[in-house]
Protein backbone atom coordinates (compact mmCIF):
# COMPACT_ATOMS: atom_id res chain seq x y z
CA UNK A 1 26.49 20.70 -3.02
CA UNK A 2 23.17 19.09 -1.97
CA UNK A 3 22.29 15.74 -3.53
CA UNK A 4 19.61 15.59 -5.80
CA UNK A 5 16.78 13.54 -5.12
CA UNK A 6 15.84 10.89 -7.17
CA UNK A 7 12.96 11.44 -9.58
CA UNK A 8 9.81 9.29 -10.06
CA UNK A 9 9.32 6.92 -11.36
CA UNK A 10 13.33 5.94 -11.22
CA UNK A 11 13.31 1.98 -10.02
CA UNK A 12 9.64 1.92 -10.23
CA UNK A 13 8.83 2.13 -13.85
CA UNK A 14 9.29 -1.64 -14.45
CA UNK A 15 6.74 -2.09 -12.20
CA UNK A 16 4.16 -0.02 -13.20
CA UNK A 17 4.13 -0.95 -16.82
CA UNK A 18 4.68 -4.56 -15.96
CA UNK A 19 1.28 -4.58 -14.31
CA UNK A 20 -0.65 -4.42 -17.26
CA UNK A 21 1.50 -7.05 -19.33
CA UNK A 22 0.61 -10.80 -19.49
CA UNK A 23 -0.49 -12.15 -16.19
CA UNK A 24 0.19 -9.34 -14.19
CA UNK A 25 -2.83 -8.28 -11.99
CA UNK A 26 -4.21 -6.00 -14.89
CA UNK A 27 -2.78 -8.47 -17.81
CA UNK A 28 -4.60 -9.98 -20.72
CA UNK A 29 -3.36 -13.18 -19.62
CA UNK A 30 -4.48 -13.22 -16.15
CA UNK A 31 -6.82 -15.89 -15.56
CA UNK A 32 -9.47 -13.72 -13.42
CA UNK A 33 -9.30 -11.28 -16.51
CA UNK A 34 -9.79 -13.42 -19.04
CA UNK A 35 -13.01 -14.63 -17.14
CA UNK A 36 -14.12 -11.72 -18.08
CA UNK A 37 -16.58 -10.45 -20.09
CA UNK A 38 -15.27 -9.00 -23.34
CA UNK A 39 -16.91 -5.42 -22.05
CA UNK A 40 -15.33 -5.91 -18.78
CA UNK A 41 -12.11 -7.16 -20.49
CA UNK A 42 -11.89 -3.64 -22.33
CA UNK A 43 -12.82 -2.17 -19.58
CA UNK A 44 -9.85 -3.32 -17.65
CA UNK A 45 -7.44 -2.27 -20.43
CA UNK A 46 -8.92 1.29 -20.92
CA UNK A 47 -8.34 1.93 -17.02
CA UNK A 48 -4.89 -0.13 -16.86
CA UNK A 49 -3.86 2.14 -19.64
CA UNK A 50 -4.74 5.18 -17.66
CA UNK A 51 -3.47 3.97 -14.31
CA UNK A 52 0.25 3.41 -15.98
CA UNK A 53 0.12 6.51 -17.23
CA UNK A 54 -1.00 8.33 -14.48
CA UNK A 55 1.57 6.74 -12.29
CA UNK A 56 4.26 7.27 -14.52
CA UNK A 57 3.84 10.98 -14.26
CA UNK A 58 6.08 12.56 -11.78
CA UNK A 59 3.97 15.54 -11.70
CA UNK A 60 0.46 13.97 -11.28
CA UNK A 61 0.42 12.94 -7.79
CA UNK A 62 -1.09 9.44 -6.41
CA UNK A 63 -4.50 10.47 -5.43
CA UNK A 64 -5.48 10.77 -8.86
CA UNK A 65 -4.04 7.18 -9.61
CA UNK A 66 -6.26 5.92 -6.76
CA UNK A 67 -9.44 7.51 -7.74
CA UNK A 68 -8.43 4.82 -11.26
CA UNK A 69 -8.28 2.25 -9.03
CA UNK A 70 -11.21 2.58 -7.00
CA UNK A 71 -13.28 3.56 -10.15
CA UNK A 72 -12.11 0.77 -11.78
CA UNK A 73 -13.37 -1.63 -8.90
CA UNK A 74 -16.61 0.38 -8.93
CA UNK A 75 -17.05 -0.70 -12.78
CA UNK A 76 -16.16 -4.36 -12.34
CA UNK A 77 -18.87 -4.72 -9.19
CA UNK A 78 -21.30 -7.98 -8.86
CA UNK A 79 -24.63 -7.98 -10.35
CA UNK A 80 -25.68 -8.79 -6.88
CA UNK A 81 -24.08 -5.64 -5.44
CA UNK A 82 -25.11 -3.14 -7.95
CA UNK A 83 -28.37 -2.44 -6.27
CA UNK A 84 -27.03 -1.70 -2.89
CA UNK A 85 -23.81 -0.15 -3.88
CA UNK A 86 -24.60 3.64 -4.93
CA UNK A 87 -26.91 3.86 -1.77
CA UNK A 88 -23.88 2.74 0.30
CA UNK A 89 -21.24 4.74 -1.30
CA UNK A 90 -23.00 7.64 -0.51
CA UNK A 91 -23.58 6.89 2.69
CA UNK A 92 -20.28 5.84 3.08
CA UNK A 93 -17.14 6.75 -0.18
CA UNK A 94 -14.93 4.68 2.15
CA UNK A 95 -17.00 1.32 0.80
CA UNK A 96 -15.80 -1.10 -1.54
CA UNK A 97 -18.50 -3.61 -2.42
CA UNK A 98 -17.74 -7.52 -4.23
CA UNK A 99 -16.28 -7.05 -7.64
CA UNK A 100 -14.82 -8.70 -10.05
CA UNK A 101 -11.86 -6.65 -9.82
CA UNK A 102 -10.75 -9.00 -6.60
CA UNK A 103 -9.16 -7.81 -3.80
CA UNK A 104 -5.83 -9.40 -4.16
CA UNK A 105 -5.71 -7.55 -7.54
CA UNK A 106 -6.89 -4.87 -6.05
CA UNK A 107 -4.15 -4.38 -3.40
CA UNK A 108 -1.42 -5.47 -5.85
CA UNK A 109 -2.21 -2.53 -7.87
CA UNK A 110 -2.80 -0.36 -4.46
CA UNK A 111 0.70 -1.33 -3.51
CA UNK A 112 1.95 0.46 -6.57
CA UNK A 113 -0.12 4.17 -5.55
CA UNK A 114 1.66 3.73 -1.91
CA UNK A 115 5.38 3.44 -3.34
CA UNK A 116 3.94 6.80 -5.22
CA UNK A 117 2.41 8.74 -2.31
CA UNK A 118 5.31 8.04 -0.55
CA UNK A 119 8.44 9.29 -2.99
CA UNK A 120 5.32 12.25 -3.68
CA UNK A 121 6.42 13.34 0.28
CA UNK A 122 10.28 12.95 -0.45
CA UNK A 123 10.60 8.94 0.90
CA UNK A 124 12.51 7.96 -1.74
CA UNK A 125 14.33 5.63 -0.53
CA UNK A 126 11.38 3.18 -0.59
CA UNK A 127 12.77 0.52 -3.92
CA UNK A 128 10.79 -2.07 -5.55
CA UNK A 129 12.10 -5.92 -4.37
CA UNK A 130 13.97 -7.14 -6.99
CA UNK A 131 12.94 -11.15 -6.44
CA UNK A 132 9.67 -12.48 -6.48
CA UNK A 133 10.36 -16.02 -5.44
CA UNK A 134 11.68 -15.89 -1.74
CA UNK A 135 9.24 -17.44 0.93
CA UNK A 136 9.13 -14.35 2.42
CA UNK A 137 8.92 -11.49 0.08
CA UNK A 138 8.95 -7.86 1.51
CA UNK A 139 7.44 -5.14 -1.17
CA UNK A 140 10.76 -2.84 -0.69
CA UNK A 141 14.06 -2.54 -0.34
CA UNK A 142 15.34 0.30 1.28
CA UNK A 143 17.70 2.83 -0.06
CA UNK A 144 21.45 2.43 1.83
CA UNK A 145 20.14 -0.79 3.92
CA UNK A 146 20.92 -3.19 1.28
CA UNK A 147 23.43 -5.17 -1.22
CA UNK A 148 24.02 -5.54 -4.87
CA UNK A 149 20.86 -7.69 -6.21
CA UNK A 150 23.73 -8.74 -8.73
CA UNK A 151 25.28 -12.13 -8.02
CA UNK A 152 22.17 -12.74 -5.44
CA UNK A 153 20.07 -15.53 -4.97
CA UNK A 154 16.32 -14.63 -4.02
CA UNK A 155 17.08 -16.56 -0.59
CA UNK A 156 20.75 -14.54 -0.31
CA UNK A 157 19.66 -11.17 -0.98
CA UNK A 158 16.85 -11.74 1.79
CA UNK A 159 19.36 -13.04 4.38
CA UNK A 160 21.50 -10.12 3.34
CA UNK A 161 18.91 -8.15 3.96
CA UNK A 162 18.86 -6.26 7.61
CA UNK A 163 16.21 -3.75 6.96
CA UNK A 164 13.14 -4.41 4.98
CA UNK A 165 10.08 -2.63 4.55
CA UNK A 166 6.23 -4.44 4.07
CA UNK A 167 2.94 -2.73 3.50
CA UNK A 168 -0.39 -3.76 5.16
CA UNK A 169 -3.69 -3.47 3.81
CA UNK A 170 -5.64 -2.01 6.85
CA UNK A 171 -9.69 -1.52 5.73
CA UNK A 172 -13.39 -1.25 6.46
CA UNK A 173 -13.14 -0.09 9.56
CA UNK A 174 -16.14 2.33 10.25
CA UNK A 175 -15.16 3.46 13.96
CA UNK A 176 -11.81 5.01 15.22
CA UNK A 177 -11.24 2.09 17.74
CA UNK A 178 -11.88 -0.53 14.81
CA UNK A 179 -9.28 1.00 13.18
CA UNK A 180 -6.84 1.36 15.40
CA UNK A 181 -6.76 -2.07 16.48
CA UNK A 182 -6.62 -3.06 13.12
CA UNK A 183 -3.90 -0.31 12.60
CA UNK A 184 -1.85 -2.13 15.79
CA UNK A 185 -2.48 -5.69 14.32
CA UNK A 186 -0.58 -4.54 10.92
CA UNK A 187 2.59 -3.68 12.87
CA UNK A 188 2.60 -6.64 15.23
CA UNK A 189 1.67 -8.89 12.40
CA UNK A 190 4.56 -7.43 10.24
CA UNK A 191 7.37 -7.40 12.87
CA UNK A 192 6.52 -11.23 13.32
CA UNK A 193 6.78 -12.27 10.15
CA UNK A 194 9.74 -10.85 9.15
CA UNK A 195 12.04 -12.66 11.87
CA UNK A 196 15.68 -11.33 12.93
CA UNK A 197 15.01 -7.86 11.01
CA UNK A 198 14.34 -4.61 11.69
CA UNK A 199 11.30 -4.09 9.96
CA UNK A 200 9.08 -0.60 8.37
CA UNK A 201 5.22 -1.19 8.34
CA UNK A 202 3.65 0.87 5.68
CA UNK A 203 -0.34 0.93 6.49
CA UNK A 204 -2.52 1.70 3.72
CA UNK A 205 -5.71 2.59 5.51
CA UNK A 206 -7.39 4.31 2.10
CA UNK A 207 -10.34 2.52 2.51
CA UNK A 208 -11.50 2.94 5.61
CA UNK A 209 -15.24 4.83 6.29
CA UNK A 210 -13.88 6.07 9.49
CA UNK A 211 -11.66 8.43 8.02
CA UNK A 212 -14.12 10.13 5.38
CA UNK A 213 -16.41 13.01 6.71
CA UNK A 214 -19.09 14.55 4.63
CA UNK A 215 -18.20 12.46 1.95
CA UNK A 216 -14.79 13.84 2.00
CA UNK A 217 -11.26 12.25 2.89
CA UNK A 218 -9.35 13.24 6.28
CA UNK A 219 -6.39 13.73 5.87
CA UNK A 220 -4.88 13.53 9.36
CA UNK A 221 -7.58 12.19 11.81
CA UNK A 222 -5.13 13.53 14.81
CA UNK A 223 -7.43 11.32 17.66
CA UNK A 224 -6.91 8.31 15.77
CA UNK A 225 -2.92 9.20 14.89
CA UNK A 226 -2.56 9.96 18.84
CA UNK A 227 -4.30 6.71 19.76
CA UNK A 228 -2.62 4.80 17.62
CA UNK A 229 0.81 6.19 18.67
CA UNK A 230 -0.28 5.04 22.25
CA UNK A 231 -0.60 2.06 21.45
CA UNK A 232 2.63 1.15 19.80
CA UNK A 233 4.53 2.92 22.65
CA UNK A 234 3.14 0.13 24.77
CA UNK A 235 3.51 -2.93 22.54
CA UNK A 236 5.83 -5.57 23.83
CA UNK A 237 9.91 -4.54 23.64
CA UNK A 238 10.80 -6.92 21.99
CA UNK A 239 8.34 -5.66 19.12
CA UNK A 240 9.30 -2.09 19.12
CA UNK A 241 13.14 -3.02 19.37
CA UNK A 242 13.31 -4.17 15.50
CA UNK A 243 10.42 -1.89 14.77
CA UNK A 244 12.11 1.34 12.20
CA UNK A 245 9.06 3.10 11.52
CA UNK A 246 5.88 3.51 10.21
CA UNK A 247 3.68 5.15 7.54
CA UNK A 248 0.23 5.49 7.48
CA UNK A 249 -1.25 6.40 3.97
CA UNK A 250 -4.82 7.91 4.01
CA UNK A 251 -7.76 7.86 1.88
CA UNK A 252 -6.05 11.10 0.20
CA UNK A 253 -2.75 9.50 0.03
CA UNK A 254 -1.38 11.96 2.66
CA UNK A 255 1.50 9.93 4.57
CA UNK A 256 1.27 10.33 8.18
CA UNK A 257 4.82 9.31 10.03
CA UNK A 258 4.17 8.08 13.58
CA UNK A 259 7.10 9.21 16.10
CA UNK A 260 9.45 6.15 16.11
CA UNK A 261 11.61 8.30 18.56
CA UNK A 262 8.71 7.52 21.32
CA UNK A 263 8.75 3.98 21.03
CA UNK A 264 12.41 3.21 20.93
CA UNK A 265 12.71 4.33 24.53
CA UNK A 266 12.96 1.91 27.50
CA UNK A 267 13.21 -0.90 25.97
CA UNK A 268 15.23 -2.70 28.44
């Protein structure tokens, strides 16, 4: 008998819920939130209480929690932008002008609609780390590739650790080359960091104006996918030796697997 898969949220649901709670990114006790105005302030809890929800719901798929997101950050943007913005989002949906809504909080809470579009295409074996104090903290654990958090120190379970898994925030790139050098510098960076492990880059690339056309997300832009699997098949050896894989999310929060097969050949 087949193994079920787990279902969504599972390991997650900690996380999502957390990230409206005290200081979390989205908390009333964060100190950017509190900042505030008390408009904005209810603004933030109105969409924080939609984007749990929304995650939370195995049958509503990521997208939808992104377009929270990104409307969120659209609500929260500078006077000084709000002149210039409409023009440029039409022009260009992949642009995210200054907001309040800063981009660290921004990508914390982007992190969480990756770990969804990617159990949404059966990778399920992406798990939320379970410390938050290590020096070097990946986003996930992997399914099979690692021990009992029970009994671990932050520092032990990382050392334990042979596999981990790190997203990169890849974005504003309005040309295909832009992009793909950016899309290169993710991996590279990530397999550096991450020293003595064989490491899975997850790219978010959602907000990039090079892959919107006619105001429209692509879902698979297969020149820049083909370029960019070039281009790891001729990084260094020593990088695409501990390199496991990667995942490219798009503005649509389709998850485009590049062919690790290709790069682990020749490698000396």
């Amino acid at each position: 008998m087949a193994t079920a898969l787990p279902a969504w949220p599972g390991p997650w649901t900690d996380e999502i819920t957390g990230i409206v709670q005290g200081n979390a990114a989205l908390g009333p006790a964060n100190s950017l939130i509190k900042k505030l105005t008390p408009e904005q302030r209810e603004t933030v809890t109105k969409r924080g209480k939609e984007l749990v929800t929304s995650l939370l719901d195995p049958d509503v798929r990521a997208v939808k929690a992104r377009g929270i997101l990104v409307r969120l950050h659209l609500e929260l943007v500078t006077p000084a932008a709000q002149n210039a913005t409409v023009q440029k989002l039409m022009e260009n949906p992949g642009y995210r002008p200054p907001s309040f809504l800063n981009v660290a909080t921004y990508n914390t809470v982007l992190e969480l609609v990756v770990a969804k579009a990617l159990w949404d295409t059966g990778h399920t074996e992406f798990l939320p780390w379970p410390f938050d104090s290590t020096a070097l903290k990946p986003d996930f654990m992997l399914s099979g590739h690692h021990p009992d958090p029970a009994g671990h120190t932050d520092q032990t379970f990382y050392d334990a650790c042979q596999v981990v898994a790190d997203t990169v925030k890849v974005g504003s790139w309005k040309t295909a080359p832009e992009l793909v050098t950016g899309l290169v510098s993710g991996v590279t960076d990530k397999v550096g960091t991450y020293q003595g492990k064989s490491v899975g880059v997850v790219l978010e690339a959602v907000d990039n104006p090079c892959l919107f056309k006619d105001g429209e997300p692509i879902a698979n832009d297969e020149d820049i996918i083909d370029t960019f699997q070039e281009r790891i098949e001729a990084l260094d050896s020593a990088v695409r030796r501990r390199l496991r894989f990667v995942h490219v999310i798009t503005p649509g929060c389709a998850v485009v697997t590049m062919d690790a097969d290709a790069w682990s050949q020749n490698l000396g």
